[in-house]
C-alpha atoms as a PDB file:
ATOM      1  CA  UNK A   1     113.280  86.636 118.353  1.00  0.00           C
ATOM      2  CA  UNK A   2     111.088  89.386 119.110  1.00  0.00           C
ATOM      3  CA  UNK A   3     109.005  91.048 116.210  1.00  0.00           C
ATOM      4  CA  UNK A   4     107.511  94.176 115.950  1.00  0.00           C
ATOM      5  CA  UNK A   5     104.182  94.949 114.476  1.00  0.00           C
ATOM      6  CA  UNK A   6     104.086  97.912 112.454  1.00  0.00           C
ATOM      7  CA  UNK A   7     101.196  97.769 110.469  1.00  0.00           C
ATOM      8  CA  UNK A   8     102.864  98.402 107.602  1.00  0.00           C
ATOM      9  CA  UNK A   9     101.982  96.358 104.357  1.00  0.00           C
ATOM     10  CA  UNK A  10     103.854  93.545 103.695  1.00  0.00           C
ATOM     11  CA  UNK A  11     104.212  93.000  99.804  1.00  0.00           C
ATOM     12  CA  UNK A  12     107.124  91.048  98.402  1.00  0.00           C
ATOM     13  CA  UNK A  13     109.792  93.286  96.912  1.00  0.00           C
ATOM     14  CA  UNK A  14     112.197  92.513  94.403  1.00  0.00           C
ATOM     15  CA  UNK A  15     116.004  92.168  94.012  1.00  0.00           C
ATOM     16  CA  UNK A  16     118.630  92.819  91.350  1.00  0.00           C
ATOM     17  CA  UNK A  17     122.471  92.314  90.580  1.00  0.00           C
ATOM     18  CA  UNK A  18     123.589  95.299  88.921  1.00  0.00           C
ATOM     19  CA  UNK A  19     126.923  95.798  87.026  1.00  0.00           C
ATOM     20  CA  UNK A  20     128.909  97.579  89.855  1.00  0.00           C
ATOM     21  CA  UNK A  21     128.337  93.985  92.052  1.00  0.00           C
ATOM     22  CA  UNK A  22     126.401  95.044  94.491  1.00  0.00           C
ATOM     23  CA  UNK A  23     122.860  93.532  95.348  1.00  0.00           C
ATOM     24  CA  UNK A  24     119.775  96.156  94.686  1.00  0.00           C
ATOM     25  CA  UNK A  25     116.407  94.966  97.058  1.00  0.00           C
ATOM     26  CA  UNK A  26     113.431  96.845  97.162  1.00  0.00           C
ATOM     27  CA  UNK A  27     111.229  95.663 100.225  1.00  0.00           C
ATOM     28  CA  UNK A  28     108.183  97.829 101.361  1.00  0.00           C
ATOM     29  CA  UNK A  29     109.364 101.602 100.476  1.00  0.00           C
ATOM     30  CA  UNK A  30     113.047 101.169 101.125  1.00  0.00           C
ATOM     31  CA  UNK A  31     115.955 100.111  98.635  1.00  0.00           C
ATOM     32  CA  UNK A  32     119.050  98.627 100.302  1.00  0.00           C
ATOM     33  CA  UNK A  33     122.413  98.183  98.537  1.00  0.00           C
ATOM     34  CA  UNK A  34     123.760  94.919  99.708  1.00  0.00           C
ATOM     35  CA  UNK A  35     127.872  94.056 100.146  1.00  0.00           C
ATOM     36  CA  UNK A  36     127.588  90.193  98.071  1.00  0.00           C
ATOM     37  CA  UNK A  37     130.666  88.823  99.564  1.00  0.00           C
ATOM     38  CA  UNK A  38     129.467  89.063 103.456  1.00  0.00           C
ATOM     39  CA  UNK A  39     125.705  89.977 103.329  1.00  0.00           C
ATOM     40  CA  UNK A  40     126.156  93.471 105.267  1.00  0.00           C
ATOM     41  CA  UNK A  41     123.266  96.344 103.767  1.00  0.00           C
ATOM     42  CA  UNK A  42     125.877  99.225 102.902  1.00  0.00           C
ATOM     43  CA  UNK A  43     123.410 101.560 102.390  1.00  0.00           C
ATOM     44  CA  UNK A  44     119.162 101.920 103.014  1.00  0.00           C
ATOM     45  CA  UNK A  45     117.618 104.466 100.677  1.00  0.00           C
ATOM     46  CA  UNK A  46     113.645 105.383 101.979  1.00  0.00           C
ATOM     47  CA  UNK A  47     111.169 106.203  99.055  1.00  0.00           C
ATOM     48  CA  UNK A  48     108.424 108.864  99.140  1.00  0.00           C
ATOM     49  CA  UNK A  49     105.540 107.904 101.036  1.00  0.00           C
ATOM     50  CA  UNK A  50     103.963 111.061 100.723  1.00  0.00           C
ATOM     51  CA  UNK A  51     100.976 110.655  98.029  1.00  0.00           C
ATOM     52  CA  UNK A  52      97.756 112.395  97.015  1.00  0.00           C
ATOM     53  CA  UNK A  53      94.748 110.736  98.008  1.00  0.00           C
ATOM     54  CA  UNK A  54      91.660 109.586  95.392  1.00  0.00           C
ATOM     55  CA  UNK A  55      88.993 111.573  95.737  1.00  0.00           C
ATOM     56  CA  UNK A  56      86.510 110.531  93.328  1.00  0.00           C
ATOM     57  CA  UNK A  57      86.516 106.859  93.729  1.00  0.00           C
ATOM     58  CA  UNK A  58      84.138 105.018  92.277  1.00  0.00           C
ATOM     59  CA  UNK A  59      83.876 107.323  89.624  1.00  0.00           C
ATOM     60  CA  UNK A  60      86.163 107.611  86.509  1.00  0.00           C
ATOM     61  CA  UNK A  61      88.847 108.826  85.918  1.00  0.00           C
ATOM     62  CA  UNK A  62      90.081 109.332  89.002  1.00  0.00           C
ATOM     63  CA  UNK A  63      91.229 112.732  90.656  1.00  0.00           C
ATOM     64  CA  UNK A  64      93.016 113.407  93.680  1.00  0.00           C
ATOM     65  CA  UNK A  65      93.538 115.899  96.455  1.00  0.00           C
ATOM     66  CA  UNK A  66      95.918 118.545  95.993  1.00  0.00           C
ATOM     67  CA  UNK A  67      97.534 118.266  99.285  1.00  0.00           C
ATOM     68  CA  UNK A  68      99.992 115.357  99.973  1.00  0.00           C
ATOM     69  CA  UNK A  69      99.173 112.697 102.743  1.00  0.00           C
ATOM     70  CA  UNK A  70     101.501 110.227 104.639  1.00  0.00           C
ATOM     71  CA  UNK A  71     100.824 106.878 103.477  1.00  0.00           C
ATOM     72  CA  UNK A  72     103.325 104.668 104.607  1.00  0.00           C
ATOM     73  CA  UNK A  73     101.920 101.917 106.099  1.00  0.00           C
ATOM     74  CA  UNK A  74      99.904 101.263 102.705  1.00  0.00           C
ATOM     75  CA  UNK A  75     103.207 102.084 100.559  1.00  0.00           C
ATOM     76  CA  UNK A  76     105.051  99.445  98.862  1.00  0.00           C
ATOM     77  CA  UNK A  77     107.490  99.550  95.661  1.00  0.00           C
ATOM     78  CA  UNK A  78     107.232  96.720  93.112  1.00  0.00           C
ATOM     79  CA  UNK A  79     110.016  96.082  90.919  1.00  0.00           C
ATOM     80  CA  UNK A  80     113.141  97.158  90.608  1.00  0.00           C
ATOM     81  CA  UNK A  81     114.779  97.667  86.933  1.00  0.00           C
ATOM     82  CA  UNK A  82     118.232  99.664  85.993  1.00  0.00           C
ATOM     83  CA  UNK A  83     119.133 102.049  82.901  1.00  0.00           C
ATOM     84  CA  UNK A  84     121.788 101.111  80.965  1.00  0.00           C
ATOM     85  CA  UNK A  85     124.044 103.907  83.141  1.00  0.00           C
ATOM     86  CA  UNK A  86     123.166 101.671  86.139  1.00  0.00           C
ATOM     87  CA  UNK A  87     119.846 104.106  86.970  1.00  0.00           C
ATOM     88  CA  UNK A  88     117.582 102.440  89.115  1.00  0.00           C
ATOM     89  CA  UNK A  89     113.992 102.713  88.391  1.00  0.00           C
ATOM     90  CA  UNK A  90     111.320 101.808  90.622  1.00  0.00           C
ATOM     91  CA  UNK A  91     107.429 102.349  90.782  1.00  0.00           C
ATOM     92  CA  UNK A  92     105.195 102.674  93.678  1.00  0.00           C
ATOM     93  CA  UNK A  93     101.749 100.874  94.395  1.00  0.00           C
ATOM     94  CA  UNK A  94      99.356 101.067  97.325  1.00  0.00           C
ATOM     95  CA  UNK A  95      97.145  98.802  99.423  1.00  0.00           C
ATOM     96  CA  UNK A  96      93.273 100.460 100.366  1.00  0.00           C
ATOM     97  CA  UNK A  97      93.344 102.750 103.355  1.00  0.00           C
ATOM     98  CA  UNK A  98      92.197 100.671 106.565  1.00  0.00           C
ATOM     99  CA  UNK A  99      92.978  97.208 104.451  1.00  0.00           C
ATOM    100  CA  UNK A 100      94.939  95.518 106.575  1.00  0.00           C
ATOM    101  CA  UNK A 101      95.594  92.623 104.287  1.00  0.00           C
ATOM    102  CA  UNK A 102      99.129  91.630 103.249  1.00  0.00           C
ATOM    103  CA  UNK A 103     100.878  89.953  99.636  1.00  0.00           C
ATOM    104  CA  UNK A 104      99.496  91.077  96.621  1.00  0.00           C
ATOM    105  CA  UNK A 105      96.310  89.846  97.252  1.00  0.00           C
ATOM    106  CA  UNK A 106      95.820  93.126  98.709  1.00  0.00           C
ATOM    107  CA  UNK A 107      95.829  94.644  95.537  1.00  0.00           C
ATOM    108  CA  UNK A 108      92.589  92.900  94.003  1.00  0.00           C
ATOM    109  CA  UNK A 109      91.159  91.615  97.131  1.00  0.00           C
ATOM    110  CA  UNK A 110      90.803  94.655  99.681  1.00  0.00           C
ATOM    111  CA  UNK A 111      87.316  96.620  99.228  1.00  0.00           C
ATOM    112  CA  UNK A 112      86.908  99.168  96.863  1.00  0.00           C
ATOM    113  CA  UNK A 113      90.608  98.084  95.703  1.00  0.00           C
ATOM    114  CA  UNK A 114      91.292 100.742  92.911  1.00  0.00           C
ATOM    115  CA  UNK A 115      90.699 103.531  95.611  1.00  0.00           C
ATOM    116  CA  UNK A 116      94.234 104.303  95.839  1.00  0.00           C
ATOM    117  CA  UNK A 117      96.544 107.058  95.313  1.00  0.00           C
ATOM    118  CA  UNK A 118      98.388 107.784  92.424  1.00  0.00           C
ATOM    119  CA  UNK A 119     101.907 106.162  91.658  1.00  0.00           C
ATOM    120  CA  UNK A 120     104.912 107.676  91.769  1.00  0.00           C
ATOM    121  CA  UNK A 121     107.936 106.946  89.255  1.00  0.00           C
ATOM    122  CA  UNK A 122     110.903 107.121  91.238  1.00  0.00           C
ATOM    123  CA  UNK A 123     114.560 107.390  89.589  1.00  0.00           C
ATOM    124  CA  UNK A 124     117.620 106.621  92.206  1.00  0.00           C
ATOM    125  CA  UNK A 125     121.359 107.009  91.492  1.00  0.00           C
ATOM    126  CA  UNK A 126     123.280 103.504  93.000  1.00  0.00           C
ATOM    127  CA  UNK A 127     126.247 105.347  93.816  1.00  0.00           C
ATOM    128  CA  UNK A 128     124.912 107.899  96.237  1.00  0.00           C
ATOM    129  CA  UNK A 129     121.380 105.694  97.037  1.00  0.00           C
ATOM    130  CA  UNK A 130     120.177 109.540  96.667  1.00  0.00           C
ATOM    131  CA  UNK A 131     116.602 109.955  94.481  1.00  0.00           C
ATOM    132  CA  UNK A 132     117.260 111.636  90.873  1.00  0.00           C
ATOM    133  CA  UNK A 133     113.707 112.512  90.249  1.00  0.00           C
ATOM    134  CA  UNK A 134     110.516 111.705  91.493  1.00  0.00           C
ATOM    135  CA  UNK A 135     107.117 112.091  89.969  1.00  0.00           C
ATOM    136  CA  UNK A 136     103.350 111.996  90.657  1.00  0.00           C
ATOM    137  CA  UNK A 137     102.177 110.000  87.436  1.00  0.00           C
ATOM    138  CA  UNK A 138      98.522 110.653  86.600  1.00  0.00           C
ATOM    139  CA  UNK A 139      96.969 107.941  87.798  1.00  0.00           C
ATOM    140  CA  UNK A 140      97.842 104.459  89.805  1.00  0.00           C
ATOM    141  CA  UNK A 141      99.914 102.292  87.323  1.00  0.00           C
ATOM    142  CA  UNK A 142     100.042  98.542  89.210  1.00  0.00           C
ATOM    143  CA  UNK A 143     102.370  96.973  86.415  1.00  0.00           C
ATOM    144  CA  UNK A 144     106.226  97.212  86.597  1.00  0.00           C
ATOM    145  CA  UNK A 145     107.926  99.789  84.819  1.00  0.00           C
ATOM    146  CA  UNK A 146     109.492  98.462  81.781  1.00  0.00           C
ATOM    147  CA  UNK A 147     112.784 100.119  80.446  1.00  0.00           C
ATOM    148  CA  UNK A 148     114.375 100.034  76.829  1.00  0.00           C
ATOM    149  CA  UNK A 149     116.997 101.800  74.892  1.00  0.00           C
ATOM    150  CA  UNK A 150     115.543 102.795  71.357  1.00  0.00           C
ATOM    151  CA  UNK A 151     117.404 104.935  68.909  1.00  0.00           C
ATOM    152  CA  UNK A 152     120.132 106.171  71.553  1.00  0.00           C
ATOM    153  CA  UNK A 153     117.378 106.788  73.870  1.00  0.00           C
ATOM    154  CA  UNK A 154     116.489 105.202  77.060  1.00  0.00           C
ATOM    155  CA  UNK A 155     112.209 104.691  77.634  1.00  0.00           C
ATOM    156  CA  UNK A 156     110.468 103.832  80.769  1.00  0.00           C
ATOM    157  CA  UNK A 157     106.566 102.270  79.989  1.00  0.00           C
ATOM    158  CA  UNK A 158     103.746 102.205  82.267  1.00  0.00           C
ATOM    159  CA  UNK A 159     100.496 100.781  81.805  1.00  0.00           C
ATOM    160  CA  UNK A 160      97.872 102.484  83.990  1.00  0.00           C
ATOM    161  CA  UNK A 161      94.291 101.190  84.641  1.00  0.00           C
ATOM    162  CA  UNK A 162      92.296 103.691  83.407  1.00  0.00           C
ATOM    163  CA  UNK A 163      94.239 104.867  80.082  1.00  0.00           C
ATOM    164  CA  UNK A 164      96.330 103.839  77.159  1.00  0.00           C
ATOM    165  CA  UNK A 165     100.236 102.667  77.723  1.00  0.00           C
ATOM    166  CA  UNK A 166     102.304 105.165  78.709  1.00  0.00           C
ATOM    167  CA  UNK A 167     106.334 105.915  78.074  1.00  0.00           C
ATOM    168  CA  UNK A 168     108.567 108.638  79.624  1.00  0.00           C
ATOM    169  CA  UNK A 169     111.945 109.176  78.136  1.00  0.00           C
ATOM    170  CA  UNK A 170     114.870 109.299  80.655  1.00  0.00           C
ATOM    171  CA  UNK A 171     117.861 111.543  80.717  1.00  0.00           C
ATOM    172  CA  UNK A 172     120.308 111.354  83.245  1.00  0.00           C
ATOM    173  CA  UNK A 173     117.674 110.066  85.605  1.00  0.00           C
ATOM    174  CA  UNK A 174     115.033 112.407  84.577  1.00  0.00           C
ATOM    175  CA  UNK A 175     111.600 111.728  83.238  1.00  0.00           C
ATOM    176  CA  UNK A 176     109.785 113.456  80.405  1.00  0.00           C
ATOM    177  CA  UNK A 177     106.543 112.256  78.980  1.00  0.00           C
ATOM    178  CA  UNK A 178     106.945 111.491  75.745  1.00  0.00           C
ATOM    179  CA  UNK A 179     103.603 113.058  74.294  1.00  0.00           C
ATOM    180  CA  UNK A 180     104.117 112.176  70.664  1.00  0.00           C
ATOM    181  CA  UNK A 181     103.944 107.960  71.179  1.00  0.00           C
ATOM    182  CA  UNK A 182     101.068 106.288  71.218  1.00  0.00           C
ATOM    183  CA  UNK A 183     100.303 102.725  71.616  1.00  0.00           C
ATOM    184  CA  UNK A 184      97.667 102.843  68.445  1.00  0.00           C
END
């Protein structure tokens, strides 16, 4: 079997069943949609790599440039968590530039670990494997999104390092910050 060395970080991804049947994996910065009964990927969806670089790091908080960078091979999506509509949700977190470390001891044990870009919220529709919406969020977030329906509408919360828990509100696979909750 011949291998191929890309460089690329290898971080464990994540899998789900959804209601529709099929198998959901995110691996690296891809999503594939996975046929149960025979194995066969039906479909590979490729997440943003594109992200904008700290620029402040060691200092707090953290800014970033205002021109996006290919990052790729330091790109990796953790999770992988579904609206009640079937709306996949994933988040993205990064491995140090020039780290060449792989697992998720990368993400505590690379130098100068928390000089990373920020993460990017990423909604995808299963049916098309097409991206619904796609933001920057203000910082890097490193836990997995966590999604609930309260009061008829459906939440996404983030916990990033260097502020207070965060929650967007999602509707039809769009994300809105929802300014007026706070985790005091």
């Amino acid at each position: 079997m011949n291998t191929v060395e890309t460089g690329e970080w290898d971080y464990p991804g994540a899998m789900a069943i959804m209601n529709d049947g099929y198998i959901y994996v995110v691996s690296g910065y891809r999503i594939f949609k996975v046929n149960p009964a025979n194995g066969n990927v039906v479909a590979t969806l490729k997440l943003p790599t594109m992200v904008y670089m700290r620029n402040n790091y060691p200092d707090t908080p953290p800014t970033y440039d205002s021109t996006l960078t290919e990052n790729a091979v330091n790109t990796s999506y953790n999770g992988i968590n579904a609206l009640p509509d079937g709306t996949i949700v994933v988040k993205s977190l990064y491995r140090v530039a020039n780290c060449t470390m792989n697992g998720p001891s990368a993400l505590l044990d690379c130098p100068n670990a928390q000089d990373v870009p920020a993460s990017n919220l990423i909604s995808v529709n299963p049916k098309t494997m097409q991206i619904i919406d796609n933001i920057t969020l203000p910082a890097f977030a490193g836990a997995r999104p966590t999604i609930t329906r309260y009061r008829g509408v459906d939440y996404v919360y983030l916990l990033e390092k260097t502020s207070n828990a965060v929650r967007y509100s999602v509707r039809n696979g769009s994300f809105t910050l929802d300014t007026s909750w706070t985790t005091a």
